[in-house]
Each structure stands twice: as C-alpha cells, then as structure tokens.
PDB file of N, CA and C in Angstrom:
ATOM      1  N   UNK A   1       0.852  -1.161   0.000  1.00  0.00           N
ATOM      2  CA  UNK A   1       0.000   0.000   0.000  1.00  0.00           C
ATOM      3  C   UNK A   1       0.897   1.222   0.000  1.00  0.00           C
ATOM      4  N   UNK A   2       0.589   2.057  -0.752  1.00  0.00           N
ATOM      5  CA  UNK A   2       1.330   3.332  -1.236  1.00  0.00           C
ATOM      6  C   UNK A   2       0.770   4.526  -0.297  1.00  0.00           C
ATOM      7  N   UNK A   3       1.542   4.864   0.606  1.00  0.00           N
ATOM      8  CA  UNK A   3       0.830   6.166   1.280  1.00  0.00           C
ATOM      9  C   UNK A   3       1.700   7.086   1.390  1.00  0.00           C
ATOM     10  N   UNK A   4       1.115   8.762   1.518  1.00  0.00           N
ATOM     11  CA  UNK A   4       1.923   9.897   1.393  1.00  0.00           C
ATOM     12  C   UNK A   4       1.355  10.353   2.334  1.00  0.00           C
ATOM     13  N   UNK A   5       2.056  10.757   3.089  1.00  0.00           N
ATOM     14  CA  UNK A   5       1.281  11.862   4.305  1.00  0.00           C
ATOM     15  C   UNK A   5       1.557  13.600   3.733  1.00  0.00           C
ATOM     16  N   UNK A   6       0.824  13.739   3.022  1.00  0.00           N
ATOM     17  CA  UNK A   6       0.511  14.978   2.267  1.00  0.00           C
ATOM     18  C   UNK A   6       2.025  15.957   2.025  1.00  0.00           C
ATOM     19  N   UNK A   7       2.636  15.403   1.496  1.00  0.00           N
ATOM     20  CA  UNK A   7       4.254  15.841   1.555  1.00  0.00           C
ATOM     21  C   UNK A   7       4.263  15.655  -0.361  1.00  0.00           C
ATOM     22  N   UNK A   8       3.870  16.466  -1.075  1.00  0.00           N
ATOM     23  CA  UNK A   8       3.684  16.367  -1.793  1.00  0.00           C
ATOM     24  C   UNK A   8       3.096  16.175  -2.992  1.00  0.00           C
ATOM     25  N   UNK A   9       2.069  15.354  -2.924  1.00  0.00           N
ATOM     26  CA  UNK A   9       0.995  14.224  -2.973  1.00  0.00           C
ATOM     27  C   UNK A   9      -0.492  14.727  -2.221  1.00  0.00           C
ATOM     28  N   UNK A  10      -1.239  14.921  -3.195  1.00  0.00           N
ATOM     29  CA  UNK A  10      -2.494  15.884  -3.544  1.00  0.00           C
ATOM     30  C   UNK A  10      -3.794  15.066  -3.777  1.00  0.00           C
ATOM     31  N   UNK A  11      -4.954  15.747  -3.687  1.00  0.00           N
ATOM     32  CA  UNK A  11      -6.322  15.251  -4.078  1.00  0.00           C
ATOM     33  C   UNK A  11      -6.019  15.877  -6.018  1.00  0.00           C
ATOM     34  N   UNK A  12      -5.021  16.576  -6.366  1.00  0.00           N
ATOM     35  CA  UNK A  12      -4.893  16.689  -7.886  1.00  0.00           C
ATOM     36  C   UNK A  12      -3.931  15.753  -8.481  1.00  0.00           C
ATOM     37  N   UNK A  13      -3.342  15.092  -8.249  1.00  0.00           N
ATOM     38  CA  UNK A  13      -2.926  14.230  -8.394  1.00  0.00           C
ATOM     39  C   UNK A  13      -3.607  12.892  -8.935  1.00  0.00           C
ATOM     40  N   UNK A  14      -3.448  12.341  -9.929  1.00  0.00           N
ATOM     41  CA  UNK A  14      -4.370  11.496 -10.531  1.00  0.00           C
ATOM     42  C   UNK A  14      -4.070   9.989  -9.800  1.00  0.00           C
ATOM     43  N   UNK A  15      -5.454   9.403  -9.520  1.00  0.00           N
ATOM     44  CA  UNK A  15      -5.082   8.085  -8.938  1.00  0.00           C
ATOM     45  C   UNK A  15      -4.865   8.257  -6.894  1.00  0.00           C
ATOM     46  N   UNK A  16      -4.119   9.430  -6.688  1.00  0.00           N
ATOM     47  CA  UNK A  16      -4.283   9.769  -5.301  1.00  0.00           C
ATOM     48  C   UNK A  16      -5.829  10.080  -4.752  1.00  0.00           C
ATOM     49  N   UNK A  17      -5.903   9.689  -3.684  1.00  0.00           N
ATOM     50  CA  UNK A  17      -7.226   9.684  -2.706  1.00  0.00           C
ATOM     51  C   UNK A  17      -6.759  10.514  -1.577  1.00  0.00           C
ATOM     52  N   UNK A  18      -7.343  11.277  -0.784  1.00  0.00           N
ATOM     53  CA  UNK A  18      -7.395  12.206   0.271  1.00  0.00           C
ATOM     54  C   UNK A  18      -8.292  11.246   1.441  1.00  0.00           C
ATOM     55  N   UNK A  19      -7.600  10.831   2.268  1.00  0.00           N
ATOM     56  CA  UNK A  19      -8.548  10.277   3.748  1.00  0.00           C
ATOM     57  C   UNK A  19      -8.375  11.018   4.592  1.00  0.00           C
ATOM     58  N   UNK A  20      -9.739  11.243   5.279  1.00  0.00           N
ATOM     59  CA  UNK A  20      -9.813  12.097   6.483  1.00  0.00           C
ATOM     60  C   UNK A  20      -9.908  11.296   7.464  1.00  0.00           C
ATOM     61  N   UNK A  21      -9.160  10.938   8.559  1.00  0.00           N
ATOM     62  CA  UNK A  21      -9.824  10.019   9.516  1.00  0.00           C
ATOM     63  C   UNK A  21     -10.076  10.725  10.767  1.00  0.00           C
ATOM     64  N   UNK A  22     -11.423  10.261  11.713  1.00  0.00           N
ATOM     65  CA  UNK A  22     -11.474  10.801  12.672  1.00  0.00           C
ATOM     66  C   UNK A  22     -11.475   9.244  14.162  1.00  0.00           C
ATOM     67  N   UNK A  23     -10.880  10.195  15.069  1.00  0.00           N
ATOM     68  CA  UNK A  23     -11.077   9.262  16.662  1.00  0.00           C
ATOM     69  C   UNK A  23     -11.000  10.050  17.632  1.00  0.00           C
ATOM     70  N   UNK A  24     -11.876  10.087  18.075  1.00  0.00           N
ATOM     71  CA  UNK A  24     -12.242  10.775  19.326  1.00  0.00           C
ATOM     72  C   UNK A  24     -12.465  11.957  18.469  1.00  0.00           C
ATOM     73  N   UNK A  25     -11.544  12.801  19.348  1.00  0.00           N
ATOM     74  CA  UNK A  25     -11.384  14.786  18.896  1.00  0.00           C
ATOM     75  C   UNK A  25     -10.492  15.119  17.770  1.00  0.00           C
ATOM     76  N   UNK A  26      -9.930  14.003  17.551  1.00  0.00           N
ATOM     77  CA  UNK A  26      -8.664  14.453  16.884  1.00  0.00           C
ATOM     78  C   UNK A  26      -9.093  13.375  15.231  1.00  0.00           C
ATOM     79  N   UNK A  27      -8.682  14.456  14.291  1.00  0.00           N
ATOM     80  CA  UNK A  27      -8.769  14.172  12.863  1.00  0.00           C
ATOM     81  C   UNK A  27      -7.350  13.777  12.555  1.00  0.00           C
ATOM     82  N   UNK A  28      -6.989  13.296  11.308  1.00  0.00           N
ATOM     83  CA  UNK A  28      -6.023  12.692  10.880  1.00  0.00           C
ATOM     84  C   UNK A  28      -6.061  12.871   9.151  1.00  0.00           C
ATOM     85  N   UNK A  29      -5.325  13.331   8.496  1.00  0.00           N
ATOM     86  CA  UNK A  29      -5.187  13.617   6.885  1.00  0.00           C
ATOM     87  C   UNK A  29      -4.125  12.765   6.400  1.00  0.00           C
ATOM     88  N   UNK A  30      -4.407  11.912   5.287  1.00  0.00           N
ATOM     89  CA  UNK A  30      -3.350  11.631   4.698  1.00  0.00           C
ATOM     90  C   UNK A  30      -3.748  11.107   3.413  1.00  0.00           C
ATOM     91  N   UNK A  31      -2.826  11.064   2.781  1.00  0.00           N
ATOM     92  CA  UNK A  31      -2.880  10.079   1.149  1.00  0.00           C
ATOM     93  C   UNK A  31      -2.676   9.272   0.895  1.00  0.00           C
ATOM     94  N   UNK A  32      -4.104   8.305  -0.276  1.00  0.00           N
ATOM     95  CA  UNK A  32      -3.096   6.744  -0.425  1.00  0.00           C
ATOM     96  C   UNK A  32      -3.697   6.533  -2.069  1.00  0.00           C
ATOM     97  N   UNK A  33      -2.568   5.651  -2.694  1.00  0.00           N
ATOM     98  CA  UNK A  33      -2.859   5.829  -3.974  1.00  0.00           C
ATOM     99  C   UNK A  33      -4.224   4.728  -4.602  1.00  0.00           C
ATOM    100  N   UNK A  34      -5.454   5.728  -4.779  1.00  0.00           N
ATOM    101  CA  UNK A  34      -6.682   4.866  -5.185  1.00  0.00           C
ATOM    102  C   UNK A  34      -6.306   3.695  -5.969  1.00  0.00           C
ATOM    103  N   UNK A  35      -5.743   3.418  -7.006  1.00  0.00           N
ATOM    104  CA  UNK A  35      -5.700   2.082  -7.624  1.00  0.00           C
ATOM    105  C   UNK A  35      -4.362   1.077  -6.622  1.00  0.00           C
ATOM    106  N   UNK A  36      -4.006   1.295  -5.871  1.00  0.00           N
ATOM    107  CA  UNK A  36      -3.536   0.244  -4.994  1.00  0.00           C
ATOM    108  C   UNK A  36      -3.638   0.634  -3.181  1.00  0.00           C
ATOM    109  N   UNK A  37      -4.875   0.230  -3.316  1.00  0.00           N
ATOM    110  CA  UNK A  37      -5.131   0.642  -2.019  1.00  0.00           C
ATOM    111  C   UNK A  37      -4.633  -0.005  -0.425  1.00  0.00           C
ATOM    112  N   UNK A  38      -4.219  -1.115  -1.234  1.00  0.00           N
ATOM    113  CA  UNK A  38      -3.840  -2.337  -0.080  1.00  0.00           C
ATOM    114  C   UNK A  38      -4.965  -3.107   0.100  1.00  0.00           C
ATOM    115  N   UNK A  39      -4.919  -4.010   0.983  1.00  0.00           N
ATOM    116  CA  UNK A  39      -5.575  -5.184   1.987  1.00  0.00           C
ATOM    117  C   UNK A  39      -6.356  -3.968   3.260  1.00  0.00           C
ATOM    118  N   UNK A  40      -7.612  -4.572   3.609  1.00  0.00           N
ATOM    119  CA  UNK A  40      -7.870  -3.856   4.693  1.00  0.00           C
ATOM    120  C   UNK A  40      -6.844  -3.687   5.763  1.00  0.00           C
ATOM    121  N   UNK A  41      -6.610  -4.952   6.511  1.00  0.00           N
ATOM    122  CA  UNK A  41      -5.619  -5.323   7.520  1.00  0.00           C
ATOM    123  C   UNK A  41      -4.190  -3.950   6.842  1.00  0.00           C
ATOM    124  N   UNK A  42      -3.670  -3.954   5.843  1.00  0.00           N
ATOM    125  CA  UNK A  42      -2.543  -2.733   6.601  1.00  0.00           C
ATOM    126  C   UNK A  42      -3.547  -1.425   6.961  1.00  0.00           C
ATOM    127  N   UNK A  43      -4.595  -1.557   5.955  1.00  0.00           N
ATOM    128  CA  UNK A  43      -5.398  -0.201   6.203  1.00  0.00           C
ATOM    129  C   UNK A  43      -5.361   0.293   7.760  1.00  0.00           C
ATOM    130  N   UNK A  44      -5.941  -0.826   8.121  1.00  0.00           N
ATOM    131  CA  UNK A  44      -6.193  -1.130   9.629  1.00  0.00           C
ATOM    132  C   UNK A  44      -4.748  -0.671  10.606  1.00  0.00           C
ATOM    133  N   UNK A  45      -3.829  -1.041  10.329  1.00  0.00           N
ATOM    134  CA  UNK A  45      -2.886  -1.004  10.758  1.00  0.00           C
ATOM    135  C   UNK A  45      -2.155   0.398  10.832  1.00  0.00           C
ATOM    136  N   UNK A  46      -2.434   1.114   9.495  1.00  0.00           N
ATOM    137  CA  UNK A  46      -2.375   2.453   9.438  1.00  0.00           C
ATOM    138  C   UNK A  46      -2.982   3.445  10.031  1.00  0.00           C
ATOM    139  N   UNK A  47      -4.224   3.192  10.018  1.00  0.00           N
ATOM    140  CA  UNK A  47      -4.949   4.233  10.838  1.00  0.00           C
ATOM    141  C   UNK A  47      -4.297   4.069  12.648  1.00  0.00           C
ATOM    142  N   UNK A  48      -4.395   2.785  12.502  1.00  0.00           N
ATOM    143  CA  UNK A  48      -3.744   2.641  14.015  1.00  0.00           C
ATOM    144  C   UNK A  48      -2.409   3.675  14.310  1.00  0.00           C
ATOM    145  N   UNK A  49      -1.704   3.263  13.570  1.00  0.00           N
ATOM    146  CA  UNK A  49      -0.281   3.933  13.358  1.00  0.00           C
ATOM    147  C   UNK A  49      -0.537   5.737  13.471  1.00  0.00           C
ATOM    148  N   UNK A  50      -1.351   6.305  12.136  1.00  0.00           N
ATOM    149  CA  UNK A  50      -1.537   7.769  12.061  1.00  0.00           C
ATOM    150  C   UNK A  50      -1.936   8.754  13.419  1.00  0.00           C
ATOM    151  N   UNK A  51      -3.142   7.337  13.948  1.00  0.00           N
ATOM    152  CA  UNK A  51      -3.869   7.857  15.111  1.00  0.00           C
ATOM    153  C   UNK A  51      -3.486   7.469  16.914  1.00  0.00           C
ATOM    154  N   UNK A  52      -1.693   6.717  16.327  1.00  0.00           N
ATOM    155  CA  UNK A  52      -0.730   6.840  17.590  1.00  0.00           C
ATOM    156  C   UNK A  52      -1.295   5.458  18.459  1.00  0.00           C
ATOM    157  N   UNK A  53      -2.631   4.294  17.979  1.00  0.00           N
ATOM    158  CA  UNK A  53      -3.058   3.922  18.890  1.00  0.00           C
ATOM    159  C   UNK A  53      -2.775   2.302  18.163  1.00  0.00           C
ATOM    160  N   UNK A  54      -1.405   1.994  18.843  1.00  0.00           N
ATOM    161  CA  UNK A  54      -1.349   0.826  18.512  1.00  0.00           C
ATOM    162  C   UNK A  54      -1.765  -1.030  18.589  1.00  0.00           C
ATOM    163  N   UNK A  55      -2.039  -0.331  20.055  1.00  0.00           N
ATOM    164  CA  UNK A  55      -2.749  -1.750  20.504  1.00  0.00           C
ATOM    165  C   UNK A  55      -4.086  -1.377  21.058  1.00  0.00           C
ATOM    166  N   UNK A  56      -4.431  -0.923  20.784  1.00  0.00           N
ATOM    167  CA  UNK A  56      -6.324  -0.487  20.610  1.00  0.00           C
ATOM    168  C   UNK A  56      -6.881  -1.183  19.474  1.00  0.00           C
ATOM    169  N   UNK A  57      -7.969  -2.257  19.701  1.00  0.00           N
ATOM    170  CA  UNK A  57      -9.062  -2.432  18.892  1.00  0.00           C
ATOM    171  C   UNK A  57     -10.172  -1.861  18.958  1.00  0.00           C
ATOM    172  N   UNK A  58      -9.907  -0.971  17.538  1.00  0.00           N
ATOM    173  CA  UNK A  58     -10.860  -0.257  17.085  1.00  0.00           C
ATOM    174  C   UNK A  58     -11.878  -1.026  16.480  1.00  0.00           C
ATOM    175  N   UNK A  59     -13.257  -0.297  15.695  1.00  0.00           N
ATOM    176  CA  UNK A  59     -14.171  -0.441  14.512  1.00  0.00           C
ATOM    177  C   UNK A  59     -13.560   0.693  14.048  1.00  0.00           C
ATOM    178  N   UNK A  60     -13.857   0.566  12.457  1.00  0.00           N
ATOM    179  CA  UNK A  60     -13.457   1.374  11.317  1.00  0.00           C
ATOM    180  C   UNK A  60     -14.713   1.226  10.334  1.00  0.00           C
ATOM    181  N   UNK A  61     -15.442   2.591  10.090  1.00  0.00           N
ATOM    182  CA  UNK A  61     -16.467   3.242   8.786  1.00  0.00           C
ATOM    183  C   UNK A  61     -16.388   4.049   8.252  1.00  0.00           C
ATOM    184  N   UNK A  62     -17.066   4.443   7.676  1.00  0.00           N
ATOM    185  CA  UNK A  62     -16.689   4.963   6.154  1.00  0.00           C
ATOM    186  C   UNK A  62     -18.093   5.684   6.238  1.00  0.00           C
ATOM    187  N   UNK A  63     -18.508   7.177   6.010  1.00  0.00           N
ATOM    188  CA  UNK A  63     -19.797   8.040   4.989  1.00  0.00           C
ATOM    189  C   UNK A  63     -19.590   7.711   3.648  1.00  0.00           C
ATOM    190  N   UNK A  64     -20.633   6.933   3.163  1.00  0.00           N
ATOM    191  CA  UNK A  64     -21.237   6.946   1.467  1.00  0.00           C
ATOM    192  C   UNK A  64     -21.331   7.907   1.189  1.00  0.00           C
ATOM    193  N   UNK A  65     -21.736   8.290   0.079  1.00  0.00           N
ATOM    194  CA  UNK A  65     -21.984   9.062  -0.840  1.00  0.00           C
ATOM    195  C   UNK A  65     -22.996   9.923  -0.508  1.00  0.00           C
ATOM    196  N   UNK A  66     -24.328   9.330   0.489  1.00  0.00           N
ATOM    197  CA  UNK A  66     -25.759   9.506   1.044  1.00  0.00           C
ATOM    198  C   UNK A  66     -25.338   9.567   2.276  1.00  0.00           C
ATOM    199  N   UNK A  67     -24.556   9.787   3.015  1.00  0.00           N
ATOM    200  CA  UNK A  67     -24.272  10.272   4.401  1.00  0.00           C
ATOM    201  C   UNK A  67     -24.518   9.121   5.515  1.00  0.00           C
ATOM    202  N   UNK A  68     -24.591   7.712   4.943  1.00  0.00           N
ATOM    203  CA  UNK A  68     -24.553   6.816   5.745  1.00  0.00           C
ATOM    204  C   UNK A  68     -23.083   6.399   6.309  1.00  0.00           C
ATOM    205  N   UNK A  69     -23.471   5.886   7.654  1.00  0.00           N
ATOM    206  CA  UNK A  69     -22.177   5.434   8.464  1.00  0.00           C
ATOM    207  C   UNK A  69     -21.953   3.655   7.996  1.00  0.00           C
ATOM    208  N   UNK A  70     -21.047   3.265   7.064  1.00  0.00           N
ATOM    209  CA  UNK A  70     -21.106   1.843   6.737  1.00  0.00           C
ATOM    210  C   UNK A  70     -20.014   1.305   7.444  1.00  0.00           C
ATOM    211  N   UNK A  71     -19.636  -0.145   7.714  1.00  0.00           N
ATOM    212  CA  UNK A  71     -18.940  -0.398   8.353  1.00  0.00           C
ATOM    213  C   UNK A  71     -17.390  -0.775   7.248  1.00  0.00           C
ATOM    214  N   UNK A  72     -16.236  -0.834   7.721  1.00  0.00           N
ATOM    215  CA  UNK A  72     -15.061  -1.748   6.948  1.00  0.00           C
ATOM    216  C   UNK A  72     -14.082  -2.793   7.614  1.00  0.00           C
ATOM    217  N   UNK A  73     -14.689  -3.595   7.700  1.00  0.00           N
ATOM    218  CA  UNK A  73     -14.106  -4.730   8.346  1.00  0.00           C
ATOM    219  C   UNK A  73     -13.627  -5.627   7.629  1.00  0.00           C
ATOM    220  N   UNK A  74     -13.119  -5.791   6.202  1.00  0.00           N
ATOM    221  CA  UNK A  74     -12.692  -6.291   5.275  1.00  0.00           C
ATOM    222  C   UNK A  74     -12.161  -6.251   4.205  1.00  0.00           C
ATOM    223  N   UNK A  75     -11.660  -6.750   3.036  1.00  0.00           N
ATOM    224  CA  UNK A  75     -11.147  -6.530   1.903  1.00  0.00           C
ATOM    225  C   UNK A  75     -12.321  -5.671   0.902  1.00  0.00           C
ATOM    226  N   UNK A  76     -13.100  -6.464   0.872  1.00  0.00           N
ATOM    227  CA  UNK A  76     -14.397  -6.078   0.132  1.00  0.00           C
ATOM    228  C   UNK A  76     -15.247  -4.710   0.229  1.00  0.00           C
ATOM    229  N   UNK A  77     -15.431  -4.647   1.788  1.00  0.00           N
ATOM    230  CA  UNK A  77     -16.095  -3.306   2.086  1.00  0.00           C
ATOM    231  C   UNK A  77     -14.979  -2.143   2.036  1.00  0.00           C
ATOM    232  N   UNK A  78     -13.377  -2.648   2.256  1.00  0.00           N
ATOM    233  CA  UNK A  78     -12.702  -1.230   1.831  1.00  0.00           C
ATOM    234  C   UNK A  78     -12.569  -0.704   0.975  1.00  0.00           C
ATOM    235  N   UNK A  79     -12.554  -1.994  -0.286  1.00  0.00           N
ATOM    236  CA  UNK A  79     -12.219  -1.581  -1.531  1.00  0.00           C
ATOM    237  C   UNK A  79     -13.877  -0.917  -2.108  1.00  0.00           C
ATOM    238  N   UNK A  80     -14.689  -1.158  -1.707  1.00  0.00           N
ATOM    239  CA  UNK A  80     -15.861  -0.548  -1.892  1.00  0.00           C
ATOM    240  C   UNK A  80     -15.862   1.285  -1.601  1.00  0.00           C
ATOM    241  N   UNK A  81     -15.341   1.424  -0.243  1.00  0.00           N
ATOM    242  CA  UNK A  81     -15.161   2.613   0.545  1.00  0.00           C
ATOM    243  C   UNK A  81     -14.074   3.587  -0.834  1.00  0.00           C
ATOM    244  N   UNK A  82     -13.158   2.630  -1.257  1.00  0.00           N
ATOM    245  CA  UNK A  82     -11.965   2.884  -1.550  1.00  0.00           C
ATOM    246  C   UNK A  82     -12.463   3.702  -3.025  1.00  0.00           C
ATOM    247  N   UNK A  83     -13.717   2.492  -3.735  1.00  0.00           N
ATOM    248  CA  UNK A  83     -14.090   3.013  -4.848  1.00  0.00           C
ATOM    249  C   UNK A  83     -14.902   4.148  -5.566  1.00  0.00           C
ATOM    250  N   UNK A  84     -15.608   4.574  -3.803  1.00  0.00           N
ATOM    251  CA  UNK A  84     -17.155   5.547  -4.003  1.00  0.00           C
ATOM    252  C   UNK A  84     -16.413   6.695  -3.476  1.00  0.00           C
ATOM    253  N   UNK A  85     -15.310   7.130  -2.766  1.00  0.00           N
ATOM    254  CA  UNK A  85     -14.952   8.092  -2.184  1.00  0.00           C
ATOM    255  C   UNK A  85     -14.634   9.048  -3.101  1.00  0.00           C
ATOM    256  N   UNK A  86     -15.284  10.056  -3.338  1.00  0.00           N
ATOM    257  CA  UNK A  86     -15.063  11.150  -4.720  1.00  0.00           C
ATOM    258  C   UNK A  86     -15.144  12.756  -3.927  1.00  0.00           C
ATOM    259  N   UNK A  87     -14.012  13.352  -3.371  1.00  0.00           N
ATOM    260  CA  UNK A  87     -13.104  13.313  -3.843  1.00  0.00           C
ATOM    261  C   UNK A  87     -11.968  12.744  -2.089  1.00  0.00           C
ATOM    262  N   UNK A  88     -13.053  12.551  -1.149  1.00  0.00           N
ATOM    263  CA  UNK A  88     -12.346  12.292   0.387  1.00  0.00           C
ATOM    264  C   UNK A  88     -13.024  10.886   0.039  1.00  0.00           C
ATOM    265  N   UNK A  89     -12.144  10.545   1.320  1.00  0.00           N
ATOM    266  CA  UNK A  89     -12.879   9.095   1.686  1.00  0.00           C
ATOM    267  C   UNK A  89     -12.414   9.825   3.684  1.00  0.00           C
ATOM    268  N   UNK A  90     -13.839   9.991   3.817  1.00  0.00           N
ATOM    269  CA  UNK A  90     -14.284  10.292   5.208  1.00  0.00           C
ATOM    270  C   UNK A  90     -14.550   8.842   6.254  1.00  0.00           C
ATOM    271  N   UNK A  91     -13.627   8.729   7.278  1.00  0.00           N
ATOM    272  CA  UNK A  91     -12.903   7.148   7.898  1.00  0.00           C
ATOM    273  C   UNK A  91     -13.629   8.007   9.770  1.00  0.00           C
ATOM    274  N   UNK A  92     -14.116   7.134  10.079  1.00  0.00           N
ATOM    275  CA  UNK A  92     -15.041   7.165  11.874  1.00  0.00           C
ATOM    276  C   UNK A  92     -14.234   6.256  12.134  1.00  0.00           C
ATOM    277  N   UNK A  93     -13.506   6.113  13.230  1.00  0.00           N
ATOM    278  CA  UNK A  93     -13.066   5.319  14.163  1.00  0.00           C
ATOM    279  C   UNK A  93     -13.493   5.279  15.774  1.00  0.00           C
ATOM    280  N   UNK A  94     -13.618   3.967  16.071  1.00  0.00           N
ATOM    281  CA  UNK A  94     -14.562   4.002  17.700  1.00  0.00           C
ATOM    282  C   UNK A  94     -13.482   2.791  17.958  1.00  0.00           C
ATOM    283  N   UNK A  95     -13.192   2.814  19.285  1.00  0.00           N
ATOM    284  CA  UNK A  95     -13.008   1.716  19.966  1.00  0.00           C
ATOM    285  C   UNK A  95     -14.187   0.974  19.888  1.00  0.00           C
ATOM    286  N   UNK A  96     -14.070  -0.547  20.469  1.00  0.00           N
ATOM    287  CA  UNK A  96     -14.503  -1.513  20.183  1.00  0.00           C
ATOM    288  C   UNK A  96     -15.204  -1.557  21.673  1.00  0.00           C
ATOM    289  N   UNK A  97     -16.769  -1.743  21.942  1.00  0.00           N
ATOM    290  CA  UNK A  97     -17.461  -2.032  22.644  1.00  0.00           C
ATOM    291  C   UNK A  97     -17.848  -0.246  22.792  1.00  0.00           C
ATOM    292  N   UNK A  98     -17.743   0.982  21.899  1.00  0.00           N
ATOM    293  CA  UNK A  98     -18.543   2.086  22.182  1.00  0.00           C
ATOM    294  C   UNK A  98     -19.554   1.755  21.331  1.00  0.00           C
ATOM    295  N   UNK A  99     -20.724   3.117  20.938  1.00  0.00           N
ATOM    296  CA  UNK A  99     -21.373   2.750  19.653  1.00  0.00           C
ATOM    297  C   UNK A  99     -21.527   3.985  19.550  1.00  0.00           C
ATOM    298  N   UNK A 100     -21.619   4.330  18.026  1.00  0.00           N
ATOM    299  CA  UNK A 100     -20.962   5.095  17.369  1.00  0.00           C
ATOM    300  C   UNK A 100     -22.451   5.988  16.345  1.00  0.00           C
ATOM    301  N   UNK A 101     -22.789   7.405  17.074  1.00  0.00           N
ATOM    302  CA  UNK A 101     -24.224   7.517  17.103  1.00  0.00           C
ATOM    303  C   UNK A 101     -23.711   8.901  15.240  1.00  0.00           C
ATOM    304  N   UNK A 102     -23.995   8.422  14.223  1.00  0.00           N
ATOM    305  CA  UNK A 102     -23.881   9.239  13.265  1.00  0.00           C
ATOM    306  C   UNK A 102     -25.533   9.557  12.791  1.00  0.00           C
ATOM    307  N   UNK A 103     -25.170  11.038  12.218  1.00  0.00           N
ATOM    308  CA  UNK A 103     -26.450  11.520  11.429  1.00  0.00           C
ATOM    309  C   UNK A 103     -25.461  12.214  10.005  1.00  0.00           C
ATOM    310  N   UNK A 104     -26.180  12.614   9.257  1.00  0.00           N
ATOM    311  CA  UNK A 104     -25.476  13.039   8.186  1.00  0.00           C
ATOM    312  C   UNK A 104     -24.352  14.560   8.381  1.00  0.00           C
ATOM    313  N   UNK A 105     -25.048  15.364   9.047  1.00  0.00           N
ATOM    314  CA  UNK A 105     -24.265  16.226   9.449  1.00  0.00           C
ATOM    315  C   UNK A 105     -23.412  16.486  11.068  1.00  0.00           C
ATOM    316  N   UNK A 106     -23.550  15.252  11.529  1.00  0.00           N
ATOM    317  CA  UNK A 106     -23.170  15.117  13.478  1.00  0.00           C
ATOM    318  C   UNK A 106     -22.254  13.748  13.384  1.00  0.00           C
ATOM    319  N   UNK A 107     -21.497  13.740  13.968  1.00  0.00           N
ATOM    320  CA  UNK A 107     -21.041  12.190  14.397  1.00  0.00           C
ATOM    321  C   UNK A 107     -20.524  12.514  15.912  1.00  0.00           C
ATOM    322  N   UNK A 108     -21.596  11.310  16.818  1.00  0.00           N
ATOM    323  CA  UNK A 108     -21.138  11.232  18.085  1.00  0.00           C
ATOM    324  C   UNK A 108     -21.028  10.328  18.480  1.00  0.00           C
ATOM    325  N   UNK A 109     -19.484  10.249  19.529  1.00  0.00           N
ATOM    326  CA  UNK A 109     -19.209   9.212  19.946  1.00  0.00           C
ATOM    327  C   UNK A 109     -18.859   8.640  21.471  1.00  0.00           C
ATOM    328  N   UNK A 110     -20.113   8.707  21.828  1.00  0.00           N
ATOM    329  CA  UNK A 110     -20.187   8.167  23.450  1.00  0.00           C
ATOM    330  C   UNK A 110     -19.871   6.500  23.353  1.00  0.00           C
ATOM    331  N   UNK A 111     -18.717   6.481  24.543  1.00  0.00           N
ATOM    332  CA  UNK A 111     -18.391   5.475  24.468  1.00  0.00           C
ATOM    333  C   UNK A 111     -19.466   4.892  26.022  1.00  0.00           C
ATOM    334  N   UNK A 112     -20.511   3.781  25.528  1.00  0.00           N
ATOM    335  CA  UNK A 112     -21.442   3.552  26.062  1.00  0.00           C
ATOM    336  C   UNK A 112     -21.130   1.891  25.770  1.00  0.00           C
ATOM    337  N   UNK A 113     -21.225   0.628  26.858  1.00  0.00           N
ATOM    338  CA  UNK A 113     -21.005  -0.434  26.792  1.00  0.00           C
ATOM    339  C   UNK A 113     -22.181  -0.662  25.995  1.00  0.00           C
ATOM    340  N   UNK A 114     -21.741  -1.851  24.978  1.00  0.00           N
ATOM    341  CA  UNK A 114     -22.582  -2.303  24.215  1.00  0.00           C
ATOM    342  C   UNK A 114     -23.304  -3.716  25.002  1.00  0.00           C
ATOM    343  N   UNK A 115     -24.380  -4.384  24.287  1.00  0.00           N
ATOM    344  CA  UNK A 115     -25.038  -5.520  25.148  1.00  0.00           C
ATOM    345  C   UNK A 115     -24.374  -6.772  24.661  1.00  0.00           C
TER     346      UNK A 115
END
C-alpha cells in the first residue's frame, strides 16, 4: 500500500485519494494511492499507526456518498469505501465495545457499553 502523508501528494494528483480520519477529537489527513489501495488489515494497521493507537481495537467506517455510516471490516467493504470516495474518503473510528451515534451532518461518539 502506497501512502503519502501529504508531503507532496495531492487530491490533484491522478489516482491519489485524500482520507480524512477521525477518533475521538482528533482528525487525521493523509494520502493513499486509489488504484492500490492495499488489503484492509494494513489499512487497519495504518490508521492505528496515524492515530498513535497501537494496541487499541478499534471499529473502522466509512460516509457513502448519502451520508450513511457503513462499516469496513474487510477486503471487500474497503475496496468498496476505496471506490465511491469522490473526492475524500471520510474514515469514523470508535473503539470496540462504544457505539458510534452518526447523522449526516453530526457524528457522536459516546463510548457507552454495548449488550
């Protein structure tokens, strides 16, 4: 997986993708090249890395196109995320056992035990 942490390497750039990721308060920007996006798992591994939190299991989603919160827990649903994202690909991150309350224009994240 090809990534630039904006050192060069643009949303004008052809083939480059712009990800915004968010956890908690804190956002995260970086670049990865749309036609080789990787395997979820480094994806996974990256965000971990960007967002300093290495041994935290997170959940990881993605806003569609229609302002839904979808989930990416796989090869399939990233490369999906990977394919509709025009011109961000907008990334929610929650630890694992919060739940993760999105509307199209709000995302909140009370970390509230799940059942």
């Amino acid at each position: 997986m090809n990534r630039s942490h904006r050192h060069g390497a643009g949303s004008g750039c052809l083939g480059t993708m712009e990800v915004k990721s968010k956890f908690g308060a804190e956002f995260r920007r970086f670049s990865l090249e749309r036609s080789k996006p990787g395997k979820f798992e480094e994806f996974y591994g990256l965000l971990q890395h960007v967002h300093k939190i290495p041994n935290v299991d997170v959940l990881v989603g993605y806003a569609d196109i229609h302002g839904d919160l979808l989930p990416i827990n796989n090869d399939d649903n990233y490369h999906k995320a990977v394919s509709t994202a025009n011109p961000l690909l907008r990334i929610f991150i929650q630890k694992k056992g919060c739940i993760l309350e999105h509307s199209k224009n709000n995302v909140r994240m009370p970390c509230l035990k799940t059942l």
